[in-house]
C-alpha atoms as a PDB file:
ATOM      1  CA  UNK A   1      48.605  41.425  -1.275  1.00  0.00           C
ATOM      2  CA  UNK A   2      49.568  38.973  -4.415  1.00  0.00           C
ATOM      3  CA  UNK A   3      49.760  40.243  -7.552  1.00  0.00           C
ATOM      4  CA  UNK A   4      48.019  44.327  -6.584  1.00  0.00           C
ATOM      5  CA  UNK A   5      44.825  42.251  -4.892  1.00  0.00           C
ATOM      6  CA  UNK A   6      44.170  42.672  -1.370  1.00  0.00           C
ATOM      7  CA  UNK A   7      43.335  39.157   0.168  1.00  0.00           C
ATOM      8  CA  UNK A   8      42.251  39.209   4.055  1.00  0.00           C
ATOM      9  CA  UNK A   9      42.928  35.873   6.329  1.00  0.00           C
ATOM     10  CA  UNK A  10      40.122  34.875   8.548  1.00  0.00           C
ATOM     11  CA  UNK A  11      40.473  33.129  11.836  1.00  0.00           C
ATOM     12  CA  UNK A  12      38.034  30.263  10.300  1.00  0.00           C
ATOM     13  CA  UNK A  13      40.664  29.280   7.903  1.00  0.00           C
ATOM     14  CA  UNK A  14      38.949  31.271   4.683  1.00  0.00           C
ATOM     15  CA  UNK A  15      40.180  33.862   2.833  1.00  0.00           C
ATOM     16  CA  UNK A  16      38.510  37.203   2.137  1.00  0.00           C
ATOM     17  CA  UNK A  17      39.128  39.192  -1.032  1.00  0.00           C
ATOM     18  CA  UNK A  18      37.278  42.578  -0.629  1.00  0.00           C
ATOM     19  CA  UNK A  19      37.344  43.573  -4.199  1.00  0.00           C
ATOM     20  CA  UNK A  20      35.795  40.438  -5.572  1.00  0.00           C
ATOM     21  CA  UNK A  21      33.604  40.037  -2.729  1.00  0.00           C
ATOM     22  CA  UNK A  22      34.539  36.763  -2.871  1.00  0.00           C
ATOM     23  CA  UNK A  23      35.193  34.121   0.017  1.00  0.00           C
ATOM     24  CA  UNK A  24      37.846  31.475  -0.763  1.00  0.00           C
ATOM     25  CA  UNK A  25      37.707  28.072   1.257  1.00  0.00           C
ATOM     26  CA  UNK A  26      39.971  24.935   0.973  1.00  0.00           C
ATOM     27  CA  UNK A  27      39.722  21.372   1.254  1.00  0.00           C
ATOM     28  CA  UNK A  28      36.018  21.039   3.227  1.00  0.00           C
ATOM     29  CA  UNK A  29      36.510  17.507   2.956  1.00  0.00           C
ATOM     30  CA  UNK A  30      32.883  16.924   3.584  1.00  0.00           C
ATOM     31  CA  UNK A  31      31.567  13.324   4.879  1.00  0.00           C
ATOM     32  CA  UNK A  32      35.528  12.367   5.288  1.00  0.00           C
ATOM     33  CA  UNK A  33      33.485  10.822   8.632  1.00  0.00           C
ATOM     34  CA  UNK A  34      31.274   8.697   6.760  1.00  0.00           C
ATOM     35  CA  UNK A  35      33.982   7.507   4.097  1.00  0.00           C
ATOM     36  CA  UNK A  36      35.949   6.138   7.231  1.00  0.00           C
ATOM     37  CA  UNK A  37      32.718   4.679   8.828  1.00  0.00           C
ATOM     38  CA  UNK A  38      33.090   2.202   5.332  1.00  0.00           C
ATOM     39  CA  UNK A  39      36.319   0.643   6.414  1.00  0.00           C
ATOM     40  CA  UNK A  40      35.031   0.210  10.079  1.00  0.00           C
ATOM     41  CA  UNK A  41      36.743   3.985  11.566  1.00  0.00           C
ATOM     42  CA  UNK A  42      33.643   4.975  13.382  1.00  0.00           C
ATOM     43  CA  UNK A  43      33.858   8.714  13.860  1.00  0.00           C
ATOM     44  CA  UNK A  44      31.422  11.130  15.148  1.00  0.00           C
ATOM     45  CA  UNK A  45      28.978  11.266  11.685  1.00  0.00           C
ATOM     46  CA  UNK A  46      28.983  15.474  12.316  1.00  0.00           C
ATOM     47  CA  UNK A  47      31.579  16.519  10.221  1.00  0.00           C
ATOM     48  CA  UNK A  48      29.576  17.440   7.103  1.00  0.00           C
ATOM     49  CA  UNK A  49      27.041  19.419   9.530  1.00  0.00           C
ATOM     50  CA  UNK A  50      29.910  21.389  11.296  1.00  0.00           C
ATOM     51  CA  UNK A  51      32.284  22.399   8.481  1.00  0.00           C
ATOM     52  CA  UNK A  52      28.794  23.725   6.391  1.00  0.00           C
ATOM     53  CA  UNK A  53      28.128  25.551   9.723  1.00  0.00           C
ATOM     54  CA  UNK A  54      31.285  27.261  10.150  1.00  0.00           C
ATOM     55  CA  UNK A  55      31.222  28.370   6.363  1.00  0.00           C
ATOM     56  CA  UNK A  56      27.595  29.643   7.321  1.00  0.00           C
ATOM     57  CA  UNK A  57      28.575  31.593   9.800  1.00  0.00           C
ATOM     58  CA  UNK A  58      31.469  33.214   7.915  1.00  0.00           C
ATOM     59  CA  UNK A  59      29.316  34.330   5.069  1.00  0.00           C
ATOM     60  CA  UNK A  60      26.891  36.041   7.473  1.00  0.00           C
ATOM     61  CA  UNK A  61      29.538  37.919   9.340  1.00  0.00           C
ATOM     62  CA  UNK A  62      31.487  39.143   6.087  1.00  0.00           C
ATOM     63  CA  UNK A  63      28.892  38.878   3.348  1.00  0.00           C
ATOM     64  CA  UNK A  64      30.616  37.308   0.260  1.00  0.00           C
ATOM     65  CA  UNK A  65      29.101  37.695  -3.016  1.00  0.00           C
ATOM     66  CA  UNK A  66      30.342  34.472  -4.102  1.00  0.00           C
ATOM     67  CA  UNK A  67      32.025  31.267  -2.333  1.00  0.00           C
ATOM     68  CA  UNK A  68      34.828  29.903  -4.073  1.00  0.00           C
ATOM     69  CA  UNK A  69      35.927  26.242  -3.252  1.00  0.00           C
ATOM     70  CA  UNK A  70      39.669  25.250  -3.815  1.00  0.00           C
ATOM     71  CA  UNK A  71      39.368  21.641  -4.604  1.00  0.00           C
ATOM     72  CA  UNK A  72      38.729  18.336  -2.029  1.00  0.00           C
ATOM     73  CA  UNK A  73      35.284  19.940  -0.970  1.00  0.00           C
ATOM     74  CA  UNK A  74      33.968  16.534  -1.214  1.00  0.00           C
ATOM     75  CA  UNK A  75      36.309  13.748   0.719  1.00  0.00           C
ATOM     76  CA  UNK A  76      35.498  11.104  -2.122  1.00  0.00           C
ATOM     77  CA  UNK A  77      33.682  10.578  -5.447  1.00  0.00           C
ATOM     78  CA  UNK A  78      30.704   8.826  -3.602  1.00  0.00           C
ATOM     79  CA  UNK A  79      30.522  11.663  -0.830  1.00  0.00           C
ATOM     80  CA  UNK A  80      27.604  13.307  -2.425  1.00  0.00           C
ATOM     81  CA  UNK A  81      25.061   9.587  -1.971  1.00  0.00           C
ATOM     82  CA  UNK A  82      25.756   9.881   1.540  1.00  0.00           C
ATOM     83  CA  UNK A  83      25.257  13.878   2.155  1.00  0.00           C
ATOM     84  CA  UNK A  84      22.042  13.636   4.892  1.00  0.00           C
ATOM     85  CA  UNK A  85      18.937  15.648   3.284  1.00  0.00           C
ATOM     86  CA  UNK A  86      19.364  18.479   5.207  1.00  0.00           C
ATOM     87  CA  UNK A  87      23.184  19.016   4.470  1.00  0.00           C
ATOM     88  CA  UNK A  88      22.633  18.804   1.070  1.00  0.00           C
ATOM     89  CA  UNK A  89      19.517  21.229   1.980  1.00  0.00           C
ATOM     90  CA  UNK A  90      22.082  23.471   3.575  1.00  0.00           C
ATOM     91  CA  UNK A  91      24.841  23.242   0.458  1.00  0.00           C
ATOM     92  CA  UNK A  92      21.903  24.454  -1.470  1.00  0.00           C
ATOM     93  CA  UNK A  93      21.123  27.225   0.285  1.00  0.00           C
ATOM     94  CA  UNK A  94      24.406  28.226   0.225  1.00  0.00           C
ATOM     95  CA  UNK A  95      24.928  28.183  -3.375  1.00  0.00           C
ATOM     96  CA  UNK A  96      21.334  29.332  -4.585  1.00  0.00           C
ATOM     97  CA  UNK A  97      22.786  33.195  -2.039  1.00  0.00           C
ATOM     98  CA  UNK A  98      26.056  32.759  -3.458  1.00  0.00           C
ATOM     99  CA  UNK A  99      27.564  32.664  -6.858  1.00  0.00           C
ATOM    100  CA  UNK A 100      29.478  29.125  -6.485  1.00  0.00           C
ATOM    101  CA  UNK A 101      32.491  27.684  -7.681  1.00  0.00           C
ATOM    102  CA  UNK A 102      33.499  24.009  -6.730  1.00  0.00           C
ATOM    103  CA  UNK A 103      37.320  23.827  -8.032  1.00  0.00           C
ATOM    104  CA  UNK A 104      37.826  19.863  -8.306  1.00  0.00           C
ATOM    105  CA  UNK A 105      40.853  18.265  -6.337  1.00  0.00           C
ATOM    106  CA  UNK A 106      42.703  15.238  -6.149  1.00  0.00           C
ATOM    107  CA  UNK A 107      39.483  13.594  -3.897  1.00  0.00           C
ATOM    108  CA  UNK A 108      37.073  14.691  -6.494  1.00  0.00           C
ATOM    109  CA  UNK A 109      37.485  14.972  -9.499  1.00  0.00           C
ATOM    110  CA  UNK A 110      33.946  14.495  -9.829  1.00  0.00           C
ATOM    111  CA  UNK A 111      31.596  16.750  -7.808  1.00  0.00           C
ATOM    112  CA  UNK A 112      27.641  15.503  -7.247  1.00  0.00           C
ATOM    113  CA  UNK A 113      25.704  17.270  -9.546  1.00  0.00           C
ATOM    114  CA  UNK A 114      22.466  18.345  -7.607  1.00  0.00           C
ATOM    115  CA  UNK A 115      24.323  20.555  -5.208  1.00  0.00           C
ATOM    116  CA  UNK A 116      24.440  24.066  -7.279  1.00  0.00           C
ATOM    117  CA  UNK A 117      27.118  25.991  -8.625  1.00  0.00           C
ATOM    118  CA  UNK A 118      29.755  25.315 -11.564  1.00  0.00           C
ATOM    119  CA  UNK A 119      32.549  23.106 -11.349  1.00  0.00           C
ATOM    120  CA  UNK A 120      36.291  24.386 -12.888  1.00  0.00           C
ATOM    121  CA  UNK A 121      39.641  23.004 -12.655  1.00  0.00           C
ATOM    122  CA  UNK A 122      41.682  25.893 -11.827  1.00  0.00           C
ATOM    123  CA  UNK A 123      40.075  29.495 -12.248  1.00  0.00           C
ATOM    124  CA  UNK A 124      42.241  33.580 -12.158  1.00  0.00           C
ATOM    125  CA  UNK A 125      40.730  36.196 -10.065  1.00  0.00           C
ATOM    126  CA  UNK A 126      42.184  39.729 -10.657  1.00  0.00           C
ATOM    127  CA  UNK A 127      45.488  37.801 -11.575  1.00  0.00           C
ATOM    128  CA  UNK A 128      45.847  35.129  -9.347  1.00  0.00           C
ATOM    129  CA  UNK A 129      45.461  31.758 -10.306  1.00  0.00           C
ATOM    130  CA  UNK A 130      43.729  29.736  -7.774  1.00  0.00           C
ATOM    131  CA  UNK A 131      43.334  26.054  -8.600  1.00  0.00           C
ATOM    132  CA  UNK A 132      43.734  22.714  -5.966  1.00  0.00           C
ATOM    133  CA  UNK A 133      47.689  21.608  -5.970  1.00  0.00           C
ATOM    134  CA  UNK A 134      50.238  23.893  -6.016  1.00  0.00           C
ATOM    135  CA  UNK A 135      52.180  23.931  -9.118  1.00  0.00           C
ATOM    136  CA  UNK A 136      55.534  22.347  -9.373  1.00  0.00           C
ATOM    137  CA  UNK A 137      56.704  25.602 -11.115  1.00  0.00           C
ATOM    138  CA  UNK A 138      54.858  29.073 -10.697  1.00  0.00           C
ATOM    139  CA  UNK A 139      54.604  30.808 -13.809  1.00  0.00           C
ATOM    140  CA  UNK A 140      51.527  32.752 -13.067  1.00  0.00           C
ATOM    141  CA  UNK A 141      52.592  35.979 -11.515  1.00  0.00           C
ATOM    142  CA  UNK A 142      50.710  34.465  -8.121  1.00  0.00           C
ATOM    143  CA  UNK A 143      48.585  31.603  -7.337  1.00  0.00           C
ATOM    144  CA  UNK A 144      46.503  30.662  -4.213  1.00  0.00           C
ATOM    145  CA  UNK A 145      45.960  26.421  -3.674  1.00  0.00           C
ATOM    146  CA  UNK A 146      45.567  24.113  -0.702  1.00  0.00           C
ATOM    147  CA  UNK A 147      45.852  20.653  -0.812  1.00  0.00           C
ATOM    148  CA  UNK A 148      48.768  20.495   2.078  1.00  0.00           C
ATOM    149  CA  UNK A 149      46.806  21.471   4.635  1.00  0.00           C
ATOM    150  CA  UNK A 150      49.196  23.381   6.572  1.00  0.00           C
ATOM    151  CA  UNK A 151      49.940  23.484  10.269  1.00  0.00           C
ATOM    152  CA  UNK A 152      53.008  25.682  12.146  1.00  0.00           C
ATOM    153  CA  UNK A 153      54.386  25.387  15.541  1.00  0.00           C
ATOM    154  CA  UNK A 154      55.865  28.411  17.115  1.00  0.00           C
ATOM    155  CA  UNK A 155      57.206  28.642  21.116  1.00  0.00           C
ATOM    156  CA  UNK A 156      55.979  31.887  22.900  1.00  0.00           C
ATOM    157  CA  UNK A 157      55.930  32.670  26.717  1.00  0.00           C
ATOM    158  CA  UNK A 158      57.624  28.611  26.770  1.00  0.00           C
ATOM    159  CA  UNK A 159      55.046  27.162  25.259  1.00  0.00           C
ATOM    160  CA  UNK A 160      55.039  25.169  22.244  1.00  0.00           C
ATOM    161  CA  UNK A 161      51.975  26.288  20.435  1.00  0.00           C
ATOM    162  CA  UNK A 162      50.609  24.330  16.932  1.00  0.00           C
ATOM    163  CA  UNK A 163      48.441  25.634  14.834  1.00  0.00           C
ATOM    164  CA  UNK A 164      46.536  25.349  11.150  1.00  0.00           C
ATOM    165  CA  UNK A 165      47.882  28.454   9.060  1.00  0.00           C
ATOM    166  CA  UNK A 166      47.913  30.293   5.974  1.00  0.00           C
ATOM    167  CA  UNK A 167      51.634  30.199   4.310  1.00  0.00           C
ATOM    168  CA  UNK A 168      52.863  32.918   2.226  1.00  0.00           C
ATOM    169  CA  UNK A 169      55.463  34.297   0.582  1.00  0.00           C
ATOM    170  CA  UNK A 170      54.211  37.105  -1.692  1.00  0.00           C
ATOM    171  CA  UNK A 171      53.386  34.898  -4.521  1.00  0.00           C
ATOM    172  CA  UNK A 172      51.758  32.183  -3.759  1.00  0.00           C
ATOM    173  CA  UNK A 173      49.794  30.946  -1.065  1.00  0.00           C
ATOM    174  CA  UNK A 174      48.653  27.750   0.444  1.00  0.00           C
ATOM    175  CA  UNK A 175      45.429  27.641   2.512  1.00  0.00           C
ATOM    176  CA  UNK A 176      44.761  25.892   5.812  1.00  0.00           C
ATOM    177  CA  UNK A 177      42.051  23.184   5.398  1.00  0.00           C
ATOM    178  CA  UNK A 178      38.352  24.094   6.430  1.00  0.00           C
ATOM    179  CA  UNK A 179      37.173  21.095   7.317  1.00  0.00           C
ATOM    180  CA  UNK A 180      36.213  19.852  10.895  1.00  0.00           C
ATOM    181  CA  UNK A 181      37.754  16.062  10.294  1.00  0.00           C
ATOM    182  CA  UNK A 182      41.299  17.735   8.431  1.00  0.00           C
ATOM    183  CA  UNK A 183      44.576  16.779   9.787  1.00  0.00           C
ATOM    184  CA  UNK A 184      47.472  19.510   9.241  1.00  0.00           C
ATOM    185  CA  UNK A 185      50.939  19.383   7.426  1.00  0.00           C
ATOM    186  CA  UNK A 186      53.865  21.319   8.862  1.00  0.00           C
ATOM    187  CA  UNK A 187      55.252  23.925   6.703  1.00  0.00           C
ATOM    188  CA  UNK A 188      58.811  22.998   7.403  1.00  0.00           C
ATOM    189  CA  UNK A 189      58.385  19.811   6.442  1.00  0.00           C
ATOM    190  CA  UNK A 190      59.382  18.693   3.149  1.00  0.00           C
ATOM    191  CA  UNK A 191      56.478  18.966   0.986  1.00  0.00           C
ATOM    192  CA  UNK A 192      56.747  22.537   1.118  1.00  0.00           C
ATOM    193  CA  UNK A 193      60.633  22.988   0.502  1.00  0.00           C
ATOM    194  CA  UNK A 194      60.028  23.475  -2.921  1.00  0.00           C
ATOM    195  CA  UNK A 195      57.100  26.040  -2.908  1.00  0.00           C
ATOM    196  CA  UNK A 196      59.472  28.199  -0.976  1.00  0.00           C
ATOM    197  CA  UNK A 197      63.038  27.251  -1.955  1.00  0.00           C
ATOM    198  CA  UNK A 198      64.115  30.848  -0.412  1.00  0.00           C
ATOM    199  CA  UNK A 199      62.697  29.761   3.203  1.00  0.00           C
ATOM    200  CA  UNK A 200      61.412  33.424   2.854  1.00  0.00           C
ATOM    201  CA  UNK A 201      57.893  32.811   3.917  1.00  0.00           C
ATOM    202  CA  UNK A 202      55.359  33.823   6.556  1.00  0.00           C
ATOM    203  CA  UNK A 203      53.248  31.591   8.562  1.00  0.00           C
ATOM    204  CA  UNK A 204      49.602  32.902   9.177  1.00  0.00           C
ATOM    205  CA  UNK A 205      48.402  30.800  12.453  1.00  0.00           C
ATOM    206  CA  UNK A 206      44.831  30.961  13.119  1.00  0.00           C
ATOM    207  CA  UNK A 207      43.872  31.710  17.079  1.00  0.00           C
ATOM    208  CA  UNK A 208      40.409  31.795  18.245  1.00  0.00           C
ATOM    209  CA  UNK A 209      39.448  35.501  17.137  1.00  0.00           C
ATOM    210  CA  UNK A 210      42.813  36.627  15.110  1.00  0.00           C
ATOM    211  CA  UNK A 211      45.313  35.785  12.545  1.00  0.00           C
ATOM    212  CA  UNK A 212      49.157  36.151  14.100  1.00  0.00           C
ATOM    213  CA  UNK A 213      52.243  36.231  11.707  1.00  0.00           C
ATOM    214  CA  UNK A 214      55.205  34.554  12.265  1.00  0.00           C
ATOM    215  CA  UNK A 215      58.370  34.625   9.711  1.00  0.00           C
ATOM    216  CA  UNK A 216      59.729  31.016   8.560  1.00  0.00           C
ATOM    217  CA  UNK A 217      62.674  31.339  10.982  1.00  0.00           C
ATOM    218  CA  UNK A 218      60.975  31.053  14.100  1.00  0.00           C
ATOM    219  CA  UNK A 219      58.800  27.943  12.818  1.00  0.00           C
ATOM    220  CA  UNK A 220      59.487  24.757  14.733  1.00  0.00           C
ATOM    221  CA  UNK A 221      59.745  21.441  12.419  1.00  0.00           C
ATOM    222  CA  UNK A 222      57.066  18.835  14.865  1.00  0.00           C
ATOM    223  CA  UNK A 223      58.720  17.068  17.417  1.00  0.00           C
END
């Protein structure tokens, strides 16, 4: 719950809020595989086609109304001249079932134009401000962002497991990152000290068919 609305975590990385029927996603970071190919990192060119996949997939199984974006969808301002046809057939699709809003991020500020939906800044649903970065101050009574792409490591059964997760304390919440090519931040390392000065926060690690909580004192800083 932030601010009275119910929110539900998915294993995929998105976000579910029932009463909105909307489906919150963050940092896609589509063709991130093709910006690298430019400066000679030759990755498998599939990342666009698998990240669009998995957010296909979610919307069948829990039927969104609309798709909400939280900023860095694209991985540059040029991502959208190297989409393949049929991934920007498949972005279409998606946003011609889905009421679609592309929040713009630090990676693009500008969003291609001939892939549907509206483009905002920073947007409130039900009371919660959701925009890219997390503010340096909250001052909204809650606010959902990404950007940090955040990762936890916990030990169980003595084995050091690390995972992309959902952190939370209440108030405000950072999401995982969606995208296939995304890297992960720990969440006790120091980019989130001052999002949760308390150290009062929970840790949302994604497994392969559930969400599992963990409080901030049992989180391991990466070896």
């Amino acid at each position: 719950m932030l601010s009275g609305l119910a929110f539900q975590p998915d294993p995929s990385g998105a976000l579910y809020c029932p009463d909105y029927r909307a489906l919150l996603v963050a940092d896609l970071h589509l063709e991130k595989g093709s910006s690298y190919a430019r400066f000679g990192q030759h990755l498998p060119p599939y990342d666009t086609r698998a990240t669009l996949a998995s957010l296909a997939a979610v919307c069948v199984r829990l039927r969104p109304e609309r798709i909400i974006s939280l900023g860095d969808s694209f991985h540059d301002g040029e991502a959208g001249s190297r989409l393949a046809a049929d991934d920007l057939d498949r972005i279409r699709r998606l946003t011609e079932h889905h009421e679609t809003i592309w929040l713009t991020g630090n990676h693009d500020r500008t969003l291609p134009r001939d892939i549907g939906g509206i483009v905002a800044d920073e947007i409130v649903l039900g009371g919660v401000s959701l925009r890219h970065e997390p503010s340096p101050t909250l001052s909204a009574d809650a606010e959902i962002a990404g950007h940090l792409h955040p990762v936890a490591a916990v030990v169980r059964r003595g084995t050091r497991l690390r995972a992309r997760c959902f952190a939370t304390d209440g108030r405000r919440l950072i999401m995982p990152a969606f995208g296939a090519y995304t890297g992960g931040l720990n969440v006790r390392s120091a980019a989130f000290s001052g999002l949760f000065p308390t150290a009062r926060f929970a840790a949302w690690m994604l497994g392969r068919s559930a969400v599992y909580p963990f409080p901030a004192r049992v989180l391991l800083p990466d070896a």
